[in-house]
Protein backbone atom coordinates (compact mmCIF):
# COMPACT_ATOMS: atom_id res chain seq x y z
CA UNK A 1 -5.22 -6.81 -3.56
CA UNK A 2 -4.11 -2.96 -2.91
CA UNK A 3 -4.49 -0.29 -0.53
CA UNK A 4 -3.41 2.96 -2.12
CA UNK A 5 -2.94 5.74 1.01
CA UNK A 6 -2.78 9.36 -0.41
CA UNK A 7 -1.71 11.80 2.13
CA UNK A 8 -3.81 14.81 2.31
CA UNK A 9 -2.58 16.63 5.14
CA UNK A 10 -2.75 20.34 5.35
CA UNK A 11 0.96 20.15 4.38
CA UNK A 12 0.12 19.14 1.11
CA UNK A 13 -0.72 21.99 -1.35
CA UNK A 14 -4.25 21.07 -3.98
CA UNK A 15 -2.10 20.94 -6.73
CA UNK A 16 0.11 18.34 -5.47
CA UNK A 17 -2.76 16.61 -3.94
CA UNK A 18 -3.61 15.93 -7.88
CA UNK A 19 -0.54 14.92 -9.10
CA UNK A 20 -0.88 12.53 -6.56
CA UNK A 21 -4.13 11.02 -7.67
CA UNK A 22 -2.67 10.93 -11.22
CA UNK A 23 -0.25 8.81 -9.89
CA UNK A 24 -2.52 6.89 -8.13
CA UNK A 25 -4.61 6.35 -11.41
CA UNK A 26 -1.43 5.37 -13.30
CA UNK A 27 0.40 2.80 -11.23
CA UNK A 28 -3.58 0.95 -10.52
CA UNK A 29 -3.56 0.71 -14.36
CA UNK A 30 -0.12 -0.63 -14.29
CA UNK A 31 -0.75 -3.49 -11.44
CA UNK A 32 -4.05 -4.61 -13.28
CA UNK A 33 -6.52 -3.38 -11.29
CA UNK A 34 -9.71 -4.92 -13.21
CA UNK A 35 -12.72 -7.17 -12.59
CA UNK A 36 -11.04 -10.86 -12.11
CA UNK A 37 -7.53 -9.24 -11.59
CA UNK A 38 -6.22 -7.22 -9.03
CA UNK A 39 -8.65 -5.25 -6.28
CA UNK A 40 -7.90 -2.07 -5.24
CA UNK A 41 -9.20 -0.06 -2.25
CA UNK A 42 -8.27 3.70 -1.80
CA UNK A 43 -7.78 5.61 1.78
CA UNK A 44 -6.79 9.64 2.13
CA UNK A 45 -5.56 10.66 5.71
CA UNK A 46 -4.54 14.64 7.15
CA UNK A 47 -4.96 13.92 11.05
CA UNK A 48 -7.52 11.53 10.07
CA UNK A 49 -7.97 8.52 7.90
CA UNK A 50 -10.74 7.90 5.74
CA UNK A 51 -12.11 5.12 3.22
CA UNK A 52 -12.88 6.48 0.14
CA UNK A 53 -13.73 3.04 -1.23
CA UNK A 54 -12.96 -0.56 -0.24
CA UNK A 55 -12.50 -3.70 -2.05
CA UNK A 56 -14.75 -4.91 -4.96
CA UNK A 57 -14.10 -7.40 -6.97
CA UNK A 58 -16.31 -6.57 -10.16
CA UNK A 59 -15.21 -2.76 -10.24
CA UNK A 60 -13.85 -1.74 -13.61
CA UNK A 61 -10.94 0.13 -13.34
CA UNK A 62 -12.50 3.45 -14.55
CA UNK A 63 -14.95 3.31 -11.75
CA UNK A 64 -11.81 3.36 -9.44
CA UNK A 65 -10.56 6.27 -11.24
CA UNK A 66 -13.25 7.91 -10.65
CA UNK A 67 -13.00 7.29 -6.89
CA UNK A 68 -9.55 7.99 -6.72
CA UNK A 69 -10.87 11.68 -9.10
CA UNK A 70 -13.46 12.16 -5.88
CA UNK A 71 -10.99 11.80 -2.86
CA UNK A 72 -12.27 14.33 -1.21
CA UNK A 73 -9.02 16.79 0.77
CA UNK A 74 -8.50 15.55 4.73
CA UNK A 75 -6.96 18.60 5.63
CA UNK A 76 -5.04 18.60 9.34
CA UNK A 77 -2.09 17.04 10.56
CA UNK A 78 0.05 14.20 8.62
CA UNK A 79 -1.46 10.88 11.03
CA UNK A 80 0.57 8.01 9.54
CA UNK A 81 -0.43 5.73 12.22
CA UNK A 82 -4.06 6.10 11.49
CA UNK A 83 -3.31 6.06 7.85
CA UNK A 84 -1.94 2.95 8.69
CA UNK A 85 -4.40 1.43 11.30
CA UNK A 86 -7.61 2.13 8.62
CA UNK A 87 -5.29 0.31 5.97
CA UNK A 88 -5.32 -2.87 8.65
CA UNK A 89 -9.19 -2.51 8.68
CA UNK A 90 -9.04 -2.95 5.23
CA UNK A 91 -6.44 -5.94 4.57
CA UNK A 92 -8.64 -7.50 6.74
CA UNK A 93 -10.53 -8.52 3.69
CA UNK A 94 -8.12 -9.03 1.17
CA UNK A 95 -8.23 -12.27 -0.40
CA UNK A 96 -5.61 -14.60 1.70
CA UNK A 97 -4.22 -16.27 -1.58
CA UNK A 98 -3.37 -13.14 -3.77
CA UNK A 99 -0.36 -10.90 -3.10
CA UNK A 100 -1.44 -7.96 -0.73
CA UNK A 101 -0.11 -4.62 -1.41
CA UNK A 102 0.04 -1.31 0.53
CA UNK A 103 1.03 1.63 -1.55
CA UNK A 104 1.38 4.71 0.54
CA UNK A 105 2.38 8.19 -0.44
CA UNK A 106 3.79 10.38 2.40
CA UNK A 107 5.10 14.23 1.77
CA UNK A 108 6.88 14.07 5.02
CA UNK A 109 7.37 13.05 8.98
CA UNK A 110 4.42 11.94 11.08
CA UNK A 111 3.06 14.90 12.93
CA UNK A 112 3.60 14.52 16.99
CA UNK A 113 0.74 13.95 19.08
CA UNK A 114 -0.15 12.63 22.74
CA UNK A 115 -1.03 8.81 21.88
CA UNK A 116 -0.02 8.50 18.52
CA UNK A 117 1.84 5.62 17.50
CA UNK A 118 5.12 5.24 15.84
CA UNK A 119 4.33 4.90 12.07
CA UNK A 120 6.48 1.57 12.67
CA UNK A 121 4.49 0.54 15.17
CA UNK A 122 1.18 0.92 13.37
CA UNK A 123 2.17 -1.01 10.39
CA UNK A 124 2.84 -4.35 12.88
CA UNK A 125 -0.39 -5.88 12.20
CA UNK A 126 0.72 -5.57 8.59
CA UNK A 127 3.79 -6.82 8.25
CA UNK A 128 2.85 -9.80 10.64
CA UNK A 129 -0.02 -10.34 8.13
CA UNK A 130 2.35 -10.66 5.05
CA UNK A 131 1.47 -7.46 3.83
CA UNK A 132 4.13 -5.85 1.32
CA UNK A 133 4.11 -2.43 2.09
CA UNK A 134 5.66 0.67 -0.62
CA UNK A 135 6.17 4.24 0.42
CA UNK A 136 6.47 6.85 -1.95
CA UNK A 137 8.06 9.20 -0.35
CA UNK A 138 8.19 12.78 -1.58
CA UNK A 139 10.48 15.50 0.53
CA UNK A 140 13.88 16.46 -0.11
CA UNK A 141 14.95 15.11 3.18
CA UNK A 142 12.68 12.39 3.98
CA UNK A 143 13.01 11.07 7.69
CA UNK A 144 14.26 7.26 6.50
CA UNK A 145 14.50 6.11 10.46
CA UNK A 146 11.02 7.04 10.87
CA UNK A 147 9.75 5.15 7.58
CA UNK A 148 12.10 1.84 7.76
CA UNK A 149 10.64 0.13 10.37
CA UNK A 150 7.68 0.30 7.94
CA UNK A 151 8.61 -1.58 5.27
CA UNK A 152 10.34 -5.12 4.57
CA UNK A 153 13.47 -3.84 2.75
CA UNK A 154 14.88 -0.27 2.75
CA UNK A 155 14.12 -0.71 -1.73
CA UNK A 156 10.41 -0.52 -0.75
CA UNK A 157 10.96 3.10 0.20
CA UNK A 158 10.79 5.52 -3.10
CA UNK A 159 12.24 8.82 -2.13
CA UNK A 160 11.17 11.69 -4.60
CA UNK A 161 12.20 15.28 -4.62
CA UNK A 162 9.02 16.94 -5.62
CA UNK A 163 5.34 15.75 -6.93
CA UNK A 164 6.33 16.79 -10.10
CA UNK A 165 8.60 13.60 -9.84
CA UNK A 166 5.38 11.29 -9.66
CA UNK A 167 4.81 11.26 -13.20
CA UNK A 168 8.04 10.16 -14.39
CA UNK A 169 8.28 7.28 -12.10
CA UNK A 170 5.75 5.69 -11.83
CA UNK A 171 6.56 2.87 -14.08
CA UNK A 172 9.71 2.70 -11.79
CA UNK A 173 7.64 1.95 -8.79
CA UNK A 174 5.29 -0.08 -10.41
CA UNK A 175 8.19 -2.71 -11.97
CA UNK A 176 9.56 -2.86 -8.29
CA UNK A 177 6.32 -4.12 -6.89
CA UNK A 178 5.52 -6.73 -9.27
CA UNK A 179 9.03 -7.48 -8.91
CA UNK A 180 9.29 -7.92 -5.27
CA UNK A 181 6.19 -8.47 -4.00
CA UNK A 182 6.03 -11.75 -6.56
CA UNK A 183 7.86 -13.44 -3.96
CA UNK A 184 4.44 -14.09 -2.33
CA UNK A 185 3.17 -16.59 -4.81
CA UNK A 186 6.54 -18.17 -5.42
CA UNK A 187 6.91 -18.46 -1.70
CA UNK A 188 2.87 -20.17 -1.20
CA UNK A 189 3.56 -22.30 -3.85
CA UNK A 190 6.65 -23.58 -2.31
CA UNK A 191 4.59 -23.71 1.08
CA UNK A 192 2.06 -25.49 -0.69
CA UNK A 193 4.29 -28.31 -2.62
CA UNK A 194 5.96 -29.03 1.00
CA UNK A 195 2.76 -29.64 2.90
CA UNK A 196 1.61 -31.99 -0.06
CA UNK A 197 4.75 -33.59 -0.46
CA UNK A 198 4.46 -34.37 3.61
CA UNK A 199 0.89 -35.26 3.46
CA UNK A 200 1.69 -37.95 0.82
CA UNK A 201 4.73 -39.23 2.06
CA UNK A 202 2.88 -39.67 5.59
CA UNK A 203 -0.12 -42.14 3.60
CA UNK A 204 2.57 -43.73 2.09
CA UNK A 205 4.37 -44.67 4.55
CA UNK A 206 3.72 -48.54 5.43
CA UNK A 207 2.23 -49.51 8.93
């Protein structure tokens, strides 16, 4: 299951804000969002974060294109921690046995405000949860200290120059997540074998 996070801030020009949603549309095609597949669930944030459309597990993939064509422009400051906080709301039904994905796309550093949280901070619940989180992270000097504590491993962050770079790497992105975040299932399955292995060992044993 996958949370795509599109940042539309005020920072971000309409233009760009496309070329994000093509990317969007892209890298869902690559990780198989489709009925019986993968599930995909889309939020936008500015200095707020909305749902644009949750998890459904018959929705074709076109339909989610459509969604992502629909997003409608936030606007404000750039609110990572509330990007991040609605994208918690959301996990919270994800299926527990598939791989869960966060895939966000950032243009820059977390705007300062009284009461915000650390973007670190606000993907805890996440990363506690299992959650593989992805940033796609598109400034010429992206603030790496501020985005680190988001992610597992410093791979998971995808620094880009400009939007324009969002159609030529998608694929890029997209073989690094199936990659890495595979580890999941290999992992359960280990998890899984152990328990069984115990359980049967324990019945077995005489007395």
């Amino acid at each position: 299951d996958i949370v795509f996070v599109m940042d539309s801030s005020s920072a971000v020009p309409l233009v760009d804000y496309k070329k994000e949603k093509v990317f969007v549309k892209y890298l869902a095609r690559y990780l198989n969002v489709s009925p019986g597949n993968s599930r995909a669930a889309l939020i936008t944030y500015g200095n707020r974060a909305a749902e644009v459309v949750g998890f459904d597990l018959n929705r074709p993939l076109s339909n989610f294109e459509a969604a992502v064509d629909r997003a409608p422009f936030a606007g404000g400051d750039r609110r990572i921690d509330r990007s991040l906080d609605k994208t918690s709301q959301i996990m919270a039904d994800a299926r527990p046995t598939v791989r869960r994905i966060v895939v966000l796309l950032t243009s820059g550093k977390q705007a300062s405000a009284s009461g915000s949280k650390t973007p670190g901070e606000a993907a805890i619940p996440l990363l506690k949860g299992g959650v593989y989180i992805y940033i796609v992270a598109v400034s010429l000097k992206p603030d790496i200290s501020e985005l680190r504590p988001v992610v597992q491993e410093s791979s998971h962050i995808f620094r880009m120059s400009s939007f324009d770079d969002l159609r030529t790497r998608w694929t890029t992105v997209g073989e690094i997540i199936v990659d890495t975040s595979s580890k999941y299932l290999d992992d359960l399955v280990s998890l899984i074998l152990s328990v069984s292995t115990t359980i049967f060992l324990r019945c077995s044993a005489p007395g």
